[in-house]
N, C-alpha and C. Protein backbone atom coordinates (compact mmCIF):
# COMPACT_ATOMS: atom_id res chain seq x y z
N UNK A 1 102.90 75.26 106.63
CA UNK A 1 101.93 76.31 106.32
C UNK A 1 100.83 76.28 107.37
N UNK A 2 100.32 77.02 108.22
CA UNK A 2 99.74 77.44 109.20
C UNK A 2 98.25 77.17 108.25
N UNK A 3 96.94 76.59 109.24
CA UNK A 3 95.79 76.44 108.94
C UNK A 3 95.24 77.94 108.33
N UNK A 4 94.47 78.10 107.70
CA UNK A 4 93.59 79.08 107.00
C UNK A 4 92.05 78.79 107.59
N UNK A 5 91.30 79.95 107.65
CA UNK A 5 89.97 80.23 107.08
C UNK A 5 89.86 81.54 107.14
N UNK A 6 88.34 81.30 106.45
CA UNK A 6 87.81 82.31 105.92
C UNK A 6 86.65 82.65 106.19
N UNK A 7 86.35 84.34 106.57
CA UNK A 7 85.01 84.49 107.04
C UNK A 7 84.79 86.34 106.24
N UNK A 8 83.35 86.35 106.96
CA UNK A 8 83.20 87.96 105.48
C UNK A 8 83.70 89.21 106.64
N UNK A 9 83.85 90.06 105.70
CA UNK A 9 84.21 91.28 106.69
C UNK A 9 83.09 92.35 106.43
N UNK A 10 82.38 92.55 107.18
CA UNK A 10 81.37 93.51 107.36
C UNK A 10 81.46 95.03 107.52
N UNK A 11 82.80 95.20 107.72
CA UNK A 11 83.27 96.77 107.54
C UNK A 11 83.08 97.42 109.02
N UNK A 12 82.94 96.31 109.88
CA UNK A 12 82.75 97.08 111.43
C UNK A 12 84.13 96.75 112.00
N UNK A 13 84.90 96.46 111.38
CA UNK A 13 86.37 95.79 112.24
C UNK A 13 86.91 96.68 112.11
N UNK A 14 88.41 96.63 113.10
CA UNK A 14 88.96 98.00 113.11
C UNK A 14 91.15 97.18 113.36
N UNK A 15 91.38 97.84 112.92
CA UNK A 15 92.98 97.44 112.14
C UNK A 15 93.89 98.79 113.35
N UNK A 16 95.32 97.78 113.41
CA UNK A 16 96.37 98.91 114.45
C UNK A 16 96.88 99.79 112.73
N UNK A 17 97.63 101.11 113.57
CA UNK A 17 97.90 102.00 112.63
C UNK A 17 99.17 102.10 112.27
N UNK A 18 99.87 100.85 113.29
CA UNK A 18 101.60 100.88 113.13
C UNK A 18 101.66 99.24 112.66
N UNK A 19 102.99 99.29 112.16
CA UNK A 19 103.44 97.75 111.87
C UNK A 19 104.35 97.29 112.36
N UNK A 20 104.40 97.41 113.68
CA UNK A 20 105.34 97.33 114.37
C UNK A 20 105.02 97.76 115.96
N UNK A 21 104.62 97.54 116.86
CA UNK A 21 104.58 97.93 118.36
C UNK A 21 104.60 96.54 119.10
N UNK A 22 105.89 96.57 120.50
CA UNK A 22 106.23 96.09 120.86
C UNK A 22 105.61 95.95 122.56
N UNK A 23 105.19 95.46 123.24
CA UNK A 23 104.76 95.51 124.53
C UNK A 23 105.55 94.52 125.48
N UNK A 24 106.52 94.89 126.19
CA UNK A 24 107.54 93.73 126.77
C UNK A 24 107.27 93.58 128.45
N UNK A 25 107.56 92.81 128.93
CA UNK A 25 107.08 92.20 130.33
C UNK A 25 105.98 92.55 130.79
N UNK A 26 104.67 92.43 130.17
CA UNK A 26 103.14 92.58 130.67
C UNK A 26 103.16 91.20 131.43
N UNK A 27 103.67 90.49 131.52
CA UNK A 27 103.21 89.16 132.48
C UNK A 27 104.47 88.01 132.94
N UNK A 28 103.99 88.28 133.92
CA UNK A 28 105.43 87.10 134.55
C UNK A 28 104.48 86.38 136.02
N UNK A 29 104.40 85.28 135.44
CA UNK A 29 104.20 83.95 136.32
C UNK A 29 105.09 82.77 136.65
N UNK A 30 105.10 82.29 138.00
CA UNK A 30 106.61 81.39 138.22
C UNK A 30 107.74 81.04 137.39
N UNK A 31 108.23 82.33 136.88
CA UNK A 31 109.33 82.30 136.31
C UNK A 31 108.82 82.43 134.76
N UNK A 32 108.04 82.24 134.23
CA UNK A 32 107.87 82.63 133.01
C UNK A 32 107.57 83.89 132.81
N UNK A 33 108.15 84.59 131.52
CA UNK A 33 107.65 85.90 131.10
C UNK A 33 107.02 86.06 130.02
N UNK A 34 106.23 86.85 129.77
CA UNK A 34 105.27 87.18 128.41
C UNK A 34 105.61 88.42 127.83
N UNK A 35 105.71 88.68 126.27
CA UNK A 35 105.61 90.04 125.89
C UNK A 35 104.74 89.89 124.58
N UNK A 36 104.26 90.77 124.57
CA UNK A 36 103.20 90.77 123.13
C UNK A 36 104.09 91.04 122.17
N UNK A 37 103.41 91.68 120.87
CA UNK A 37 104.01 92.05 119.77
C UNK A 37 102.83 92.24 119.13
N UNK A 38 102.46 93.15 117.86
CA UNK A 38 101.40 93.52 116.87
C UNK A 38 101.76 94.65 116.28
N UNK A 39 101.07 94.05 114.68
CA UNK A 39 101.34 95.13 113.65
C UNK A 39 100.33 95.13 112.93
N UNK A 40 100.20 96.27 111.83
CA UNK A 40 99.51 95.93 110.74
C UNK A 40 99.74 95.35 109.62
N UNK A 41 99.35 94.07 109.30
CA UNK A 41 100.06 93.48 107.85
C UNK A 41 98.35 93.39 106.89
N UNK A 42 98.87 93.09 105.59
CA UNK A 42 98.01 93.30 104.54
C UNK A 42 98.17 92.02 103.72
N UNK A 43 99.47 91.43 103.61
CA UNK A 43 99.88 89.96 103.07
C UNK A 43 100.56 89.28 103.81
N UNK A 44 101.12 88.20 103.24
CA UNK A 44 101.74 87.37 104.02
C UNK A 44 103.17 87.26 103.52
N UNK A 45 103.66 88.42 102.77
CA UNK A 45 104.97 89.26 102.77
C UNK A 45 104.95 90.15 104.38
N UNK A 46 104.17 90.86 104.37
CA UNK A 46 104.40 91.34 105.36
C UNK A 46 104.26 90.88 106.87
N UNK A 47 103.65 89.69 107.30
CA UNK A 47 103.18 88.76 108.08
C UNK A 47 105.02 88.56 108.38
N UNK A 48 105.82 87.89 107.45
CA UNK A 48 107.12 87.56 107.38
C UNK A 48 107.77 88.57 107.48
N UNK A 49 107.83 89.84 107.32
CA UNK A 49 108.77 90.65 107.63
C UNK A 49 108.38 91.09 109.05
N UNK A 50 106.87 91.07 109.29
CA UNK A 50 106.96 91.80 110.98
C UNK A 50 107.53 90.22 111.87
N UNK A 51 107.26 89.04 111.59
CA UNK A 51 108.13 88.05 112.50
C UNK A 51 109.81 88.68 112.47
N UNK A 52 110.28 88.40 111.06
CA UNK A 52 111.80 88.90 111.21
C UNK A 52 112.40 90.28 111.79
N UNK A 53 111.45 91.01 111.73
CA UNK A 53 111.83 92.35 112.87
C UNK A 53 111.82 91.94 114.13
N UNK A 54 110.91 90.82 114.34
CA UNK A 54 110.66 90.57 115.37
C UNK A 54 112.10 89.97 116.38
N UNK A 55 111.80 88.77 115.53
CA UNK A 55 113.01 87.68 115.87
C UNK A 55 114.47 88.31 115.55
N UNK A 56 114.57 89.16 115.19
CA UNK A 56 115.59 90.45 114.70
C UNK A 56 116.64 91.11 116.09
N UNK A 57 115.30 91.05 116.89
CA UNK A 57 116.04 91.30 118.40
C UNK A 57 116.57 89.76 119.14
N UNK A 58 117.61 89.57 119.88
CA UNK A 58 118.47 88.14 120.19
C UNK A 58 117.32 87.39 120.71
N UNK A 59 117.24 88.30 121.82
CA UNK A 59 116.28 87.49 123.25
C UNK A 59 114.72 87.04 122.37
N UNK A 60 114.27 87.43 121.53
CA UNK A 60 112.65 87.03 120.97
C UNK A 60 113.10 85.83 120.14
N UNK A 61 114.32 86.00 119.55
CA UNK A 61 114.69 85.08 118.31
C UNK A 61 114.91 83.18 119.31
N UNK A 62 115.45 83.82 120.97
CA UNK A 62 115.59 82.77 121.48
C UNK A 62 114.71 82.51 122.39
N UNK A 63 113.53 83.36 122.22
CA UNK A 63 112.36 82.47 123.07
C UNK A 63 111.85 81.21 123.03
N UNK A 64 111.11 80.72 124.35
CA UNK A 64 110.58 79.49 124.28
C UNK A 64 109.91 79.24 123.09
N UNK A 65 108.44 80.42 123.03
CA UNK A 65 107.33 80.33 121.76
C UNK A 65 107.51 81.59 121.34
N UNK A 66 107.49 81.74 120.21
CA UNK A 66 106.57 83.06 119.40
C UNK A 66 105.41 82.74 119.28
N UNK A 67 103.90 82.32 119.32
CA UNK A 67 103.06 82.09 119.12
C UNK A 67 102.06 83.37 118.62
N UNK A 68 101.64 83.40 117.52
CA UNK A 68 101.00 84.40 116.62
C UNK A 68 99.55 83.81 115.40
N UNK A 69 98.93 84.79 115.79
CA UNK A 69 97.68 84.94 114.75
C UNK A 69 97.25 85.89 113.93
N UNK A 70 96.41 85.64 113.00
CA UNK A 70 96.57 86.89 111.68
C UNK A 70 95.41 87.10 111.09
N UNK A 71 94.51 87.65 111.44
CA UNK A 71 93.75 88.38 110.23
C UNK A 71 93.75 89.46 108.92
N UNK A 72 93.16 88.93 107.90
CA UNK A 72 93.40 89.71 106.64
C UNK A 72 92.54 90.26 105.97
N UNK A 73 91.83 91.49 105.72
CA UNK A 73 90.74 91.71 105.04
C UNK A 73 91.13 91.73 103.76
N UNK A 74 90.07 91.50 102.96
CA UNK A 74 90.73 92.10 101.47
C UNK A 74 89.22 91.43 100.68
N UNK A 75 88.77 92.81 99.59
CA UNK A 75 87.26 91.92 98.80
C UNK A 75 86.74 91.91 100.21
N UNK A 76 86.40 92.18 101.17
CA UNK A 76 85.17 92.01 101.67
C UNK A 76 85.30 90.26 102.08
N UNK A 77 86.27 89.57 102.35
CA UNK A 77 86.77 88.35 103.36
C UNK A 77 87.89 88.75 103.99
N UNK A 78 87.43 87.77 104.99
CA UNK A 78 88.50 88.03 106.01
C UNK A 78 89.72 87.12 106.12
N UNK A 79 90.31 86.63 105.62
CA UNK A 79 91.29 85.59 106.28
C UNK A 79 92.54 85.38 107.19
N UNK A 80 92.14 84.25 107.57
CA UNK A 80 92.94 83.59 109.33
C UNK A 80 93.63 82.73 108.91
N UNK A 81 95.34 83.18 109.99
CA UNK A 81 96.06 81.91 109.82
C UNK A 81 96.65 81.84 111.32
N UNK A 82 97.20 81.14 112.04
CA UNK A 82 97.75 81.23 112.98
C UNK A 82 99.10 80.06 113.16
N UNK A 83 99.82 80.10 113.94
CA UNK A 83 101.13 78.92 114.38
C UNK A 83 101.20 79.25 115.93
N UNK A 84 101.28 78.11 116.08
CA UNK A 84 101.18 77.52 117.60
C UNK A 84 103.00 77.69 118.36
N UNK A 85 103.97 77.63 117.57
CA UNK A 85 105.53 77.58 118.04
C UNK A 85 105.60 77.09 119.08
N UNK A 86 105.11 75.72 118.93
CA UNK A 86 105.86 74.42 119.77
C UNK A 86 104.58 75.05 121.10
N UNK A 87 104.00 75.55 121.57
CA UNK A 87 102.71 76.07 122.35
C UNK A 87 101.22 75.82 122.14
N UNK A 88 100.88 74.63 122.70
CA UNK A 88 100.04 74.03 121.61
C UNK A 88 98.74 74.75 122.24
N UNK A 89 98.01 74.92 121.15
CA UNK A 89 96.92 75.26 121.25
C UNK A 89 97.03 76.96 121.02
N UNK A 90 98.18 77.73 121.31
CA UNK A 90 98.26 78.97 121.93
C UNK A 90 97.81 79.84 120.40
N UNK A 91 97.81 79.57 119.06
CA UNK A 91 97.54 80.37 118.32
C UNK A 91 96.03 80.37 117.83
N UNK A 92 95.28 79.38 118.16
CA UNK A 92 94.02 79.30 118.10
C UNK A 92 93.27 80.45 119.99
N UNK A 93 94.20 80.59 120.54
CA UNK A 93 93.85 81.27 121.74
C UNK A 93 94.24 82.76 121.42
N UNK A 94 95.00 83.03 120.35
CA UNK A 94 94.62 84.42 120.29
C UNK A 94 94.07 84.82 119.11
N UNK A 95 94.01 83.99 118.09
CA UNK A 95 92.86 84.20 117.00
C UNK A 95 91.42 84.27 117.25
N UNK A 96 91.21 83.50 118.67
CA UNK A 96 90.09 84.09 118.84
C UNK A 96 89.30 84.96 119.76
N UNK A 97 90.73 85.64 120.07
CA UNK A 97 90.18 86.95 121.03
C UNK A 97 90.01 88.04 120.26
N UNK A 98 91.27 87.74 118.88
CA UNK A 98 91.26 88.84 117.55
C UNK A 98 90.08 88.61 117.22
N UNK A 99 89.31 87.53 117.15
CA UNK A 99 87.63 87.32 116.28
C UNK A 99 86.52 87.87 116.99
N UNK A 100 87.17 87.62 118.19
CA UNK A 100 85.75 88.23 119.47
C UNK A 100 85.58 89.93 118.95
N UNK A 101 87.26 90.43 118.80
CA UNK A 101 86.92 91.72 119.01
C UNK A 101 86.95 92.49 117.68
N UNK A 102 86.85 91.44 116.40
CA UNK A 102 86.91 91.91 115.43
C UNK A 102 88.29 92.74 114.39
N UNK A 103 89.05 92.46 115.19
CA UNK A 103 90.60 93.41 114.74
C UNK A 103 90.96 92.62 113.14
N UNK A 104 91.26 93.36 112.35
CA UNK A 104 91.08 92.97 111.42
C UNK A 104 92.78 93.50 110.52
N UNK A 105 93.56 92.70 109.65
CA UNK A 105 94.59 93.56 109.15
C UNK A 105 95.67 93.35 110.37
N UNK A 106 95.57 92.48 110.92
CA UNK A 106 96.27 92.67 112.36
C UNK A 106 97.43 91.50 112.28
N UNK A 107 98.71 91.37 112.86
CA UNK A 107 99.26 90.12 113.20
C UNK A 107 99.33 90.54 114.93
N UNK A 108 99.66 89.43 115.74
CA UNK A 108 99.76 89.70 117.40
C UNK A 108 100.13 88.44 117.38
N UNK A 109 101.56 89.01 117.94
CA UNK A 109 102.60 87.78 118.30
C UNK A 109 102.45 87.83 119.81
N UNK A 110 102.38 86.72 120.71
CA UNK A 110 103.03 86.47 122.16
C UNK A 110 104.02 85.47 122.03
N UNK A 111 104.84 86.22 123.14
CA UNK A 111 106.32 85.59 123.06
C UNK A 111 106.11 85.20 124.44
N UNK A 112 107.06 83.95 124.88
CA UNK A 112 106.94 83.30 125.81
C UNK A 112 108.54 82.71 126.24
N UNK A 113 108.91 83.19 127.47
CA UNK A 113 110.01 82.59 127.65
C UNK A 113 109.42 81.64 128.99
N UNK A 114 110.13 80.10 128.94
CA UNK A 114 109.56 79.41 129.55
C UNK A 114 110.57 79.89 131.24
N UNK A 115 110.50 79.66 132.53
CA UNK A 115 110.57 79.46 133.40
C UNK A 115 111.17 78.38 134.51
N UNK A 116 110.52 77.79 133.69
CA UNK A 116 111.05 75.77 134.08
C UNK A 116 109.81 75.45 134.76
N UNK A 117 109.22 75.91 135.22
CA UNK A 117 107.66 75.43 135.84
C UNK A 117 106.33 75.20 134.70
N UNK A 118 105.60 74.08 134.69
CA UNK A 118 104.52 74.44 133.69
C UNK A 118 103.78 75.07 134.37
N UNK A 119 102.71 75.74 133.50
CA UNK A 119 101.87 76.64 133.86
C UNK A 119 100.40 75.76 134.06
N UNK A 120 100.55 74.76 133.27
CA UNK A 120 99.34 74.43 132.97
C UNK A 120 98.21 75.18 132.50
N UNK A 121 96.77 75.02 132.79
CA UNK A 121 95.60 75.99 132.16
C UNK A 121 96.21 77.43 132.13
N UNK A 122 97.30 77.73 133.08
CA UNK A 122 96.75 79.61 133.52
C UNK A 122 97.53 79.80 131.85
N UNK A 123 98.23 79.10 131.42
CA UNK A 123 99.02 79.80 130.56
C UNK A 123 97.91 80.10 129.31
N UNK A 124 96.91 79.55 129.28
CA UNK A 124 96.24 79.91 128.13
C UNK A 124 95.13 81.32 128.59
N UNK A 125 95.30 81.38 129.95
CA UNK A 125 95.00 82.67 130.74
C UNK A 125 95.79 83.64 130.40
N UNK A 126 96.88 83.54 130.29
CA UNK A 126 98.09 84.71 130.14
C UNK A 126 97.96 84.92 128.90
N UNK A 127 97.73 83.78 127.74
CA UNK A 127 97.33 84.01 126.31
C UNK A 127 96.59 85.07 125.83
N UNK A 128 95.47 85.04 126.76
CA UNK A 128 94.36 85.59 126.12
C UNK A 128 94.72 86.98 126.77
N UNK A 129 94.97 87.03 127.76
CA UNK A 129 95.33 88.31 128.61
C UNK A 129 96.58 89.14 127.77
N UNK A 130 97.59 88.67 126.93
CA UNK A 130 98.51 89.06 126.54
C UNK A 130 97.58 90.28 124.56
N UNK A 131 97.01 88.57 124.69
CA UNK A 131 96.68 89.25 123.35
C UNK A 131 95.64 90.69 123.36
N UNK A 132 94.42 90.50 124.93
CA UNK A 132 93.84 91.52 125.40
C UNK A 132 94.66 93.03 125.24
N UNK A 133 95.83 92.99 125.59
CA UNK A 133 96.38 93.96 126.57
C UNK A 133 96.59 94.88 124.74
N UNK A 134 97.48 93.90 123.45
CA UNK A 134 97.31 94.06 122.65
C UNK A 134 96.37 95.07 121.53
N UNK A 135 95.34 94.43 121.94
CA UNK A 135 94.32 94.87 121.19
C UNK A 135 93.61 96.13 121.79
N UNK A 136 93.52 95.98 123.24
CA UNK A 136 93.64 97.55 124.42
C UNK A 136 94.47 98.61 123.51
N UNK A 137 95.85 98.01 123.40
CA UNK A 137 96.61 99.10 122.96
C UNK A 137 96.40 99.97 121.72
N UNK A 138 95.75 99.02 120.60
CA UNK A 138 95.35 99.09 119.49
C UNK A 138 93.78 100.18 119.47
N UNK A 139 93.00 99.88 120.22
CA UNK A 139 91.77 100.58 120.25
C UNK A 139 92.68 102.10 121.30
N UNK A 140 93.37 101.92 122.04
CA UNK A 140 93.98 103.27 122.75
C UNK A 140 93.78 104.18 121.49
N UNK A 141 94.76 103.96 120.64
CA UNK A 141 95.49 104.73 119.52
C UNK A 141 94.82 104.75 118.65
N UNK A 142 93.32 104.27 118.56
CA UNK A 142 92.72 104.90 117.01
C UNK A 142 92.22 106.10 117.07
């Protein structure tokens, strides 16, 4: 079970309008590739069904990481969960670009196929950049 907290929701956050949008090769560094993923979920029924759509396609199901974070409004709190998928650190790196920018109701998966090279630091560069591009897409379309 993925860490929790909890913080208030002030009614200035803003949620994607699909449950489901896919963003594929936004980033490729020495051999590694990145693709986002984000939807709108409301529980953590639906948290589990947008992974299995996800992982639904071969190539995501056999990525290196899925690494994903989640905010939930509901009552006026907000709650956070995130999983790292073997990528350490990587779900606390996009939970809190979702917190910077307030997205709320949201899951945002980055998928990661490894390369054979580590990345070291940049990869938590590509993290945040992946989940950016994300949440770009999300403010595009409201």
């Amino acid at each position: 079970m993925p860490q929790q907290s909890t913080r208030f929701d002030f009614g200035d956050s803003f949620a994607p309008k699909e449950d489901f949008v896919l963003l594929e090769n936004i980033i490729e560094d020495r051999g590694s590739r990145y693709a986002v993923s984000y939807g709108m979920v409301q529980n953590r029924a639906e948290i589990k069904v947008f992974l299995q759509r996800l992982k639904k396609k071969k190539k995501y199901n056999k990525a290196t990481h899925n690494s994903w974070a989640v905010r939930i409004s509901h009552a006026g709190t907000i709650y956070e969960s995130k999983s790292d998928d073997g990528e350490t650190g990587a779900g606390m790196v996009i939970l809190r670009i979702m917190q910077k920018t307030d997205v709320t109701n949201c899951v945002v998966c980055v998928t990661r196929w490894f390369g054979g090279v580590k990345l070291m630091g940049d990869r938590f560069k590509h993290l945040q950049d992946a989940t950016k591009i994300a949440i770009q897409d999300i403010e595009h379309k409201r």
